[in-house]
N, C-alpha and C. Protein backbone atom coordinates (compact mmCIF):
# COMPACT_ATOMS: atom_id res chain seq x y z
N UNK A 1 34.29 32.88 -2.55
CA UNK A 1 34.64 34.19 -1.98
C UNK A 1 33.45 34.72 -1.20
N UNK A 2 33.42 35.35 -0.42
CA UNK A 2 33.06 35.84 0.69
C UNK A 2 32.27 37.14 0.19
N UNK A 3 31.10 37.43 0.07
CA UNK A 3 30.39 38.68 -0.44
C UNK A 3 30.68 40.26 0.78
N UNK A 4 31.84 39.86 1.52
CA UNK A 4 32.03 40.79 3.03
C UNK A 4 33.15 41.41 2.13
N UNK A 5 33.43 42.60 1.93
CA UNK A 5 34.65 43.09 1.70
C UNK A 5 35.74 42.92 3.09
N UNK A 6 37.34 43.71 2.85
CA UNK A 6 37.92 43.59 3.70
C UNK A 6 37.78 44.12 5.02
N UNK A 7 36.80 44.83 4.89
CA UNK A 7 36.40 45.89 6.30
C UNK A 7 35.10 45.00 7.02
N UNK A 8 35.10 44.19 6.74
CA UNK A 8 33.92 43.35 7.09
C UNK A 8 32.64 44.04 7.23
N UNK A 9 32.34 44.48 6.41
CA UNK A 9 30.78 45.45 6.42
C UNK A 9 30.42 44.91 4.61
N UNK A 10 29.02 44.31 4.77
CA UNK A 10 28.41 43.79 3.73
C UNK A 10 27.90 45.06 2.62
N UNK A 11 28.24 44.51 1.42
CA UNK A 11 28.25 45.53 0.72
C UNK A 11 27.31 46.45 0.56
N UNK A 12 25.56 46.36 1.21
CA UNK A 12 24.44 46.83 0.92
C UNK A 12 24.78 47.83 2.28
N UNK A 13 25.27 47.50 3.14
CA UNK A 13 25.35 48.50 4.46
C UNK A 13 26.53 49.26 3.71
N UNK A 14 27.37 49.30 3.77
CA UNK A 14 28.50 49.64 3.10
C UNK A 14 27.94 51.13 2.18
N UNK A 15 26.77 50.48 1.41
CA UNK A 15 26.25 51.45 0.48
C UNK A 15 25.32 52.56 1.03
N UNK A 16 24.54 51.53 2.00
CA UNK A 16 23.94 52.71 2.65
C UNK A 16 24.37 54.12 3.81
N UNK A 17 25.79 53.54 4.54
CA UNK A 17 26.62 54.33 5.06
C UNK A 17 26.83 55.02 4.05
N UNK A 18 27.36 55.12 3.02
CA UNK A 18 27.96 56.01 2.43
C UNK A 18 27.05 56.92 1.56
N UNK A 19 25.84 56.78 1.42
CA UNK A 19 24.76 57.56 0.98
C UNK A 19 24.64 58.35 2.22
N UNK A 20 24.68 58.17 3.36
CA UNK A 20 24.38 58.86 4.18
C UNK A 20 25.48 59.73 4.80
N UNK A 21 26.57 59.29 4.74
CA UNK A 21 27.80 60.24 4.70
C UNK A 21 27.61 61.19 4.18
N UNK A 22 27.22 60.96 2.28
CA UNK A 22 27.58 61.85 1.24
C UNK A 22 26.29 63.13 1.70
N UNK A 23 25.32 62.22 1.91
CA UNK A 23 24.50 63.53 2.31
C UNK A 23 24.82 64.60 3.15
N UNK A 24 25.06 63.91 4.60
CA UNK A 24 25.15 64.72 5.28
C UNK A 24 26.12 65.80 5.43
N UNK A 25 27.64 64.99 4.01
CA UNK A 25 28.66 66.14 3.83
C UNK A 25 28.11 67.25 3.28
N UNK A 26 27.16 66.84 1.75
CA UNK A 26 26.40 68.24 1.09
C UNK A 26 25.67 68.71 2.01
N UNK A 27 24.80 68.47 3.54
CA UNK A 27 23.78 69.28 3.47
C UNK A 27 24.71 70.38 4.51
N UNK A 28 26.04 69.93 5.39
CA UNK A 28 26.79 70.67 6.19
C UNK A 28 27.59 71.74 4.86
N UNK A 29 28.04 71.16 3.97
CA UNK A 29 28.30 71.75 2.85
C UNK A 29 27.40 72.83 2.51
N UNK A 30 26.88 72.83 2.23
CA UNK A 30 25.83 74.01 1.79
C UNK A 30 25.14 74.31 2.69
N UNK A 31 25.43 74.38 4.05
CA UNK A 31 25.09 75.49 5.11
C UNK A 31 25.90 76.05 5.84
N UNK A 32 27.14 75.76 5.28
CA UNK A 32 28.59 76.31 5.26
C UNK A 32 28.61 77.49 4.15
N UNK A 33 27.90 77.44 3.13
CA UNK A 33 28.02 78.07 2.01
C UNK A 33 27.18 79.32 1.87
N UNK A 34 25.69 78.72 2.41
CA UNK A 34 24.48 79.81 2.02
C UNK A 34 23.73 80.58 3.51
N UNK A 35 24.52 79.67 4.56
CA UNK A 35 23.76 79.57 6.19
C UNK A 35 24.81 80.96 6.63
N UNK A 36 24.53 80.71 7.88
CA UNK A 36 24.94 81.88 9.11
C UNK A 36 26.75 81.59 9.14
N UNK A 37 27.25 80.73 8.83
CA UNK A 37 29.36 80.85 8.72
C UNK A 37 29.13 82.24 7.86
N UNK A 38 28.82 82.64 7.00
CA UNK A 38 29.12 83.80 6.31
C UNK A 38 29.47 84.89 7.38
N UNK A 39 28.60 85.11 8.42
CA UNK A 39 28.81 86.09 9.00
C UNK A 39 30.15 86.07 9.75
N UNK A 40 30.92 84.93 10.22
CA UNK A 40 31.98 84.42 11.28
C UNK A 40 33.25 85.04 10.61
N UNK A 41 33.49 86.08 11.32
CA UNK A 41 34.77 87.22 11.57
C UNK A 41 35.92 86.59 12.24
N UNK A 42 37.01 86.87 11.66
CA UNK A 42 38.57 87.11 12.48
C UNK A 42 38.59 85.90 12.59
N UNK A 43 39.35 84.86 13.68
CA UNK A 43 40.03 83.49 14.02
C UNK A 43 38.67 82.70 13.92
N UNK A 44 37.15 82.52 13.99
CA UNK A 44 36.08 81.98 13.82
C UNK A 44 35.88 81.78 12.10
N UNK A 45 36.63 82.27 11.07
CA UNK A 45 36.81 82.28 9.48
C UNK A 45 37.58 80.56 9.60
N UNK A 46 38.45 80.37 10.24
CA UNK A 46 39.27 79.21 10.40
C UNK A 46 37.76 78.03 10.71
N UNK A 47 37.66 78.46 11.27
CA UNK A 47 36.08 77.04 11.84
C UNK A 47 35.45 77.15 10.28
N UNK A 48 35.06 77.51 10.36
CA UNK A 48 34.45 78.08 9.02
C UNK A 48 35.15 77.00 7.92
N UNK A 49 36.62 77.70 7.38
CA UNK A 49 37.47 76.82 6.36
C UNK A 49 37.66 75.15 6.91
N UNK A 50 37.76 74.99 7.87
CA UNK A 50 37.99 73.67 8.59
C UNK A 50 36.62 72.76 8.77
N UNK A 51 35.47 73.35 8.38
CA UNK A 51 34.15 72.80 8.18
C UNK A 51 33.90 72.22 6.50
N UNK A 52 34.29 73.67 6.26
CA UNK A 52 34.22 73.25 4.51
C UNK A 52 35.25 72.27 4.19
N UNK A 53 36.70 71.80 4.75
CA UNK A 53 37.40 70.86 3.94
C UNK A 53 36.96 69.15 4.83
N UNK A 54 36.32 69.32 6.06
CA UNK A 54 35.94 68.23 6.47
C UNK A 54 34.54 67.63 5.48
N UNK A 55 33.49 68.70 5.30
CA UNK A 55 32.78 67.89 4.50
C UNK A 55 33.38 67.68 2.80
N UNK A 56 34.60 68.17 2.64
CA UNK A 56 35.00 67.50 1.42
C UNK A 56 35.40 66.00 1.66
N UNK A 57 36.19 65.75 2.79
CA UNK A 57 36.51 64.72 3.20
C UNK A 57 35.49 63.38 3.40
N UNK A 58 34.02 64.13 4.17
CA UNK A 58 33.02 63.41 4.43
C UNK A 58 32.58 62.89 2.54
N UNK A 59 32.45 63.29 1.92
CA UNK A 59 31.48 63.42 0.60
C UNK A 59 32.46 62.13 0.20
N UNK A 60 34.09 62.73 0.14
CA UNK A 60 34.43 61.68 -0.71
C UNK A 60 34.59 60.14 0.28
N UNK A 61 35.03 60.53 1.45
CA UNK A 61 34.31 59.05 1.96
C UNK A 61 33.55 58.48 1.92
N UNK A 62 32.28 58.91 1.87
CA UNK A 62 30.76 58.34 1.25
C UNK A 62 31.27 58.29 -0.15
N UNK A 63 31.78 58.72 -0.94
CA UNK A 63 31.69 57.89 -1.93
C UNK A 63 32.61 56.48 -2.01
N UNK A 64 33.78 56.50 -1.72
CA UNK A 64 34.59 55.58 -1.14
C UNK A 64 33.54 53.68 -0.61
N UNK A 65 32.62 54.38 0.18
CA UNK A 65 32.49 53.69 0.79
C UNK A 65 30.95 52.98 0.01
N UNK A 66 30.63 53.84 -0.95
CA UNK A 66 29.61 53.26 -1.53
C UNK A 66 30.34 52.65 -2.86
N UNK A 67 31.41 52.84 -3.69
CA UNK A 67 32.29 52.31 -4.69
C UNK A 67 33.83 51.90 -4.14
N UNK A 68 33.43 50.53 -3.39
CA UNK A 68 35.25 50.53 -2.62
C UNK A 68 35.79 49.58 -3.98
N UNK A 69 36.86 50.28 -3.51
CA UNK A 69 38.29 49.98 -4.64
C UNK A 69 38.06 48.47 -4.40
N UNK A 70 38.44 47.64 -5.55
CA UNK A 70 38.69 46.21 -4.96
C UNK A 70 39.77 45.90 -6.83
N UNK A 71 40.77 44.66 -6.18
CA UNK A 71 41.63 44.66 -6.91
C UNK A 71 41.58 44.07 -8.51
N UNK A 72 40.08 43.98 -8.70
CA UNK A 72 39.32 43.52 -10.07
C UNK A 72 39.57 44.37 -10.81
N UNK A 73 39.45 46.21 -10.15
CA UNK A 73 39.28 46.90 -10.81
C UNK A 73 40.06 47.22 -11.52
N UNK A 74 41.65 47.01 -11.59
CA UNK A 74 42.34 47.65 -12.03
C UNK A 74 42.76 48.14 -13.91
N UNK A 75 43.07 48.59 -14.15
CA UNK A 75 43.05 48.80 -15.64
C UNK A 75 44.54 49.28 -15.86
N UNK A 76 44.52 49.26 -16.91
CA UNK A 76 46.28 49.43 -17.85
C UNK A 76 46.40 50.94 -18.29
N UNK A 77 46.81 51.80 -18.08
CA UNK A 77 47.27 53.11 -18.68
C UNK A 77 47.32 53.21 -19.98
N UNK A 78 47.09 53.98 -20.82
CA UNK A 78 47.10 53.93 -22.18
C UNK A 78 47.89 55.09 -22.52
């Protein structure tokens, strides 16, 4: 077997993309949170909410991409 997952990106890059995803979701994350969006009034509140659910998206892709699913993993329900 082939140490390339199905996306053809070797698993150590793989890991390091996604460390760097995850970061950069928390650090947009928390300058969404503690930075200058606080002040953003009326239809600019929307940028705002649409920032915060993209770096949810970003975080869990970095994680995704540093723990990819593969079909070893699976387990039985109890």
């Amino acid at each position: 077997m082939d140490i390339r997952d199905h996306e053809g990106m070797s698993p150590g890059s793989s890991r390091a993309a996604g460390i760097v995803t995850m970061a950069v979701g928390i650090a947009v994350a928390s300058w969404v949170v503690f930075g200058p969006p606080g002040d953003w009034e009326g239809d600019m509140r929307w940028v705002r909410h649409g920032l915060a659910l993209g770096t949810l998206g970003a975080i869990s892709f970095g994680a995704r991409l540093m723990f990819p699913d593969t079909g070893e993993d699976e387990t039985s329900a109890v």
